[in-house]
C-alpha atoms as a PDB file:
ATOM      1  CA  UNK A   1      31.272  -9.395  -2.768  1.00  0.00           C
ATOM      2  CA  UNK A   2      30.217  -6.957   0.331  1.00  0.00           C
ATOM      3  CA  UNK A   3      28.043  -8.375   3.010  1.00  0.00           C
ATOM      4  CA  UNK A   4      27.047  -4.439   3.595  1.00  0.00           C
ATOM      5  CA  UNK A   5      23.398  -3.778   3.876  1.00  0.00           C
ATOM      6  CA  UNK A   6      21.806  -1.465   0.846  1.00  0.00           C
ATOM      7  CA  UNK A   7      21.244   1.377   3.024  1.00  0.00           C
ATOM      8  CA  UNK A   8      23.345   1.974   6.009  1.00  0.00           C
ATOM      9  CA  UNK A   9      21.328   1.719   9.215  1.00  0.00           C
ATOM     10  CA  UNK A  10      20.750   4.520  10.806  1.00  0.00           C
ATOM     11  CA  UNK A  11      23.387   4.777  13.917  1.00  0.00           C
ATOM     12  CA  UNK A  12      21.441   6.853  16.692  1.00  0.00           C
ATOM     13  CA  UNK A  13      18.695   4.569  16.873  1.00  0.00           C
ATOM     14  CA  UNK A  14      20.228   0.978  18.889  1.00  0.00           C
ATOM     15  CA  UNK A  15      19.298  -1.833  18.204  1.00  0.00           C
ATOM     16  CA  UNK A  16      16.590  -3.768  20.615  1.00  0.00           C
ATOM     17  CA  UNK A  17      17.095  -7.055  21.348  1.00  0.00           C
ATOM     18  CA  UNK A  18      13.151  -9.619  20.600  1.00  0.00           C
ATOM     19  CA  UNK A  19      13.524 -10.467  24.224  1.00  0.00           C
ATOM     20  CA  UNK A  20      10.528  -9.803  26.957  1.00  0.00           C
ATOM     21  CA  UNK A  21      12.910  -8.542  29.232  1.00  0.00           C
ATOM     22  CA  UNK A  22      14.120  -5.598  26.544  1.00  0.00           C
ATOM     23  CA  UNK A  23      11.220  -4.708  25.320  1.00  0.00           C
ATOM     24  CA  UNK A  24       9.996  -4.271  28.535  1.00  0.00           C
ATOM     25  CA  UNK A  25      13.252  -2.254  29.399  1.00  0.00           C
ATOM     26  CA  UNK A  26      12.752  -0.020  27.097  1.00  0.00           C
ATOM     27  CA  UNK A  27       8.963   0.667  27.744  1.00  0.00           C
ATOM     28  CA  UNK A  28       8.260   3.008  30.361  1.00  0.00           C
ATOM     29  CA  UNK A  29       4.939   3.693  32.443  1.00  0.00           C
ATOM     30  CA  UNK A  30       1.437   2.098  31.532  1.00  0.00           C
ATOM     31  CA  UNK A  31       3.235   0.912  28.436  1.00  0.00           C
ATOM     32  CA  UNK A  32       5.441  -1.284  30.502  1.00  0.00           C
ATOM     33  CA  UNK A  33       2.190  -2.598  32.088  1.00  0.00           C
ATOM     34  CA  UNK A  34       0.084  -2.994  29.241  1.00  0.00           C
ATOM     35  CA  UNK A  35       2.967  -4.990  27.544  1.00  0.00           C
ATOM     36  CA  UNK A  36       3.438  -7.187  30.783  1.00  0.00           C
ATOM     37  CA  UNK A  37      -0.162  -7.845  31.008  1.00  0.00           C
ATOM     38  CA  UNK A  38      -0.609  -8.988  27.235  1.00  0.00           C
ATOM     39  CA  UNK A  39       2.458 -10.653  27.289  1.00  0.00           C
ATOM     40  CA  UNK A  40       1.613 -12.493  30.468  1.00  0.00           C
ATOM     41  CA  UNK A  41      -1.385 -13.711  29.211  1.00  0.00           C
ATOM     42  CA  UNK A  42      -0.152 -14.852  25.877  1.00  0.00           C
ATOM     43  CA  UNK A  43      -0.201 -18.507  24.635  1.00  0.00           C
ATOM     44  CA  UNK A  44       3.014 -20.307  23.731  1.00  0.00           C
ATOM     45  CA  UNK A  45       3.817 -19.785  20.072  1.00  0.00           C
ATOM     46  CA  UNK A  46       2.850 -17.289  17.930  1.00  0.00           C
ATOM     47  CA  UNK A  47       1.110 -15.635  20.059  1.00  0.00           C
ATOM     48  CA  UNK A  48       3.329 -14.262  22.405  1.00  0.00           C
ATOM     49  CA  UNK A  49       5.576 -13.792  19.068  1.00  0.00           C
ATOM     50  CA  UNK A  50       2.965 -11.714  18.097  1.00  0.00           C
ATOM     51  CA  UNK A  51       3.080  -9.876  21.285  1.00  0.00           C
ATOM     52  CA  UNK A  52       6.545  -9.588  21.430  1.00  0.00           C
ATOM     53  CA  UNK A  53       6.705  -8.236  17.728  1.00  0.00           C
ATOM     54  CA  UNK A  54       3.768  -5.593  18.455  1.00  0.00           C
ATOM     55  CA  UNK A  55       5.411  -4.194  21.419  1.00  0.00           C
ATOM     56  CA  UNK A  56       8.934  -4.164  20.165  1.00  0.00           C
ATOM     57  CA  UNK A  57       7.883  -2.176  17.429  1.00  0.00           C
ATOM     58  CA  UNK A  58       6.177   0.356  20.113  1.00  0.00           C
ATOM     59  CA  UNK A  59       9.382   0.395  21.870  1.00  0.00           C
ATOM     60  CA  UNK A  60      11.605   0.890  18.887  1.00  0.00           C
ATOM     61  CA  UNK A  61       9.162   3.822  17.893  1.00  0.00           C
ATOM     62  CA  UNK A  62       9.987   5.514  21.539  1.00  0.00           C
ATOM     63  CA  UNK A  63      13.319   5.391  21.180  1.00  0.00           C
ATOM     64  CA  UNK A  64      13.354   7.834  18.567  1.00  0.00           C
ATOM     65  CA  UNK A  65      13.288  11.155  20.127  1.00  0.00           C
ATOM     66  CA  UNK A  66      10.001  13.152  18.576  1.00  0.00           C
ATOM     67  CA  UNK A  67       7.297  10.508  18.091  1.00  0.00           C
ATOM     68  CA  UNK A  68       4.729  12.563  19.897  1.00  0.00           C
ATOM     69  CA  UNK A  69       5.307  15.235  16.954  1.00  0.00           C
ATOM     70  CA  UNK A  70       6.272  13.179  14.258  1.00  0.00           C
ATOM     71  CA  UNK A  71       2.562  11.534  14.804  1.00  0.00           C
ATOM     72  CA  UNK A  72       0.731  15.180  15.165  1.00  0.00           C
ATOM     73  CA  UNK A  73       2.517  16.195  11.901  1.00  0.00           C
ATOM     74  CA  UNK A  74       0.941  12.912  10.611  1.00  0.00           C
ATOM     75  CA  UNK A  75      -2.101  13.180  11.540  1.00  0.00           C
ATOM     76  CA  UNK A  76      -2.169  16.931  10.018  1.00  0.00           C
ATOM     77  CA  UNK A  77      -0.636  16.296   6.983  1.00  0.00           C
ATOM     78  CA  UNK A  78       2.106  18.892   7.796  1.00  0.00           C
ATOM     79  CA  UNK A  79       6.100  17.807   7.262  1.00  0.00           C
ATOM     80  CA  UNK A  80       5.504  14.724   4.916  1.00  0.00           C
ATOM     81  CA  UNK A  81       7.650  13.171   2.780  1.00  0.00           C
ATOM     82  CA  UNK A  82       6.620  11.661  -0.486  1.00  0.00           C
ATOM     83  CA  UNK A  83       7.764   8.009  -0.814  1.00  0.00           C
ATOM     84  CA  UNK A  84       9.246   8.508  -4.094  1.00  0.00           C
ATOM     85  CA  UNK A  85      11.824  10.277  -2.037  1.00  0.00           C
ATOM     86  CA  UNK A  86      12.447   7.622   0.524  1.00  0.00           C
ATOM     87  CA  UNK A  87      15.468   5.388  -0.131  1.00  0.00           C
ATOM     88  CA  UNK A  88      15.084   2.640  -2.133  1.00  0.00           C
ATOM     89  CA  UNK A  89      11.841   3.687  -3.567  1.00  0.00           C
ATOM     90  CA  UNK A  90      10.988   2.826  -7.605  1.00  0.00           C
ATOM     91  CA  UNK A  91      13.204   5.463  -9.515  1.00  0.00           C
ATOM     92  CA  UNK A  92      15.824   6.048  -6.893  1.00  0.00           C
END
């Protein structure tokens, strides 16, 4: 028995630790703020889980290079892929 994952992770994007201090890291600008301000103001819990969650997401997002036109081509419906096509989709 293989303790491999179904589909290999892909090895250019690393890994972020769910910490406040990488998140914050790996923000940069008025992102860093924004996060530092909601987190700051955050409620012990699931709340600043929440936070946390919501702004490592953002940060995992940056660290792929080409957000800025991956989201344009979203937006305009250009360079899509159809989920069918994704792995691990129904049929695959």
């Amino acid at each position: 028995m293989s303790a491999q994952p179904e589909h290999p992770a892909d090895v250019g994007v690393r890994p972020l630790p769910h910490t406040i201090d990488a998140v914050a890291a790996a923000l940069a600008g008025a992102k860093r703020m924004a996060f530092y301000a909601e987190v700051g103001q955050a409620e012990e819990g699931e709340p600043i889980n929440a936070v946390l969650r919501k702004w490592w997401m953002e940060a995992m997002f940056d660290s792929v290079p080409g957000r800025e036109q991956r989201l344009a081509d979203a937006a305009s419906g250009h360079r899509l892929v159809p989920l069918t096509e994704l792995p691990g989709a129904p049929g695959e």
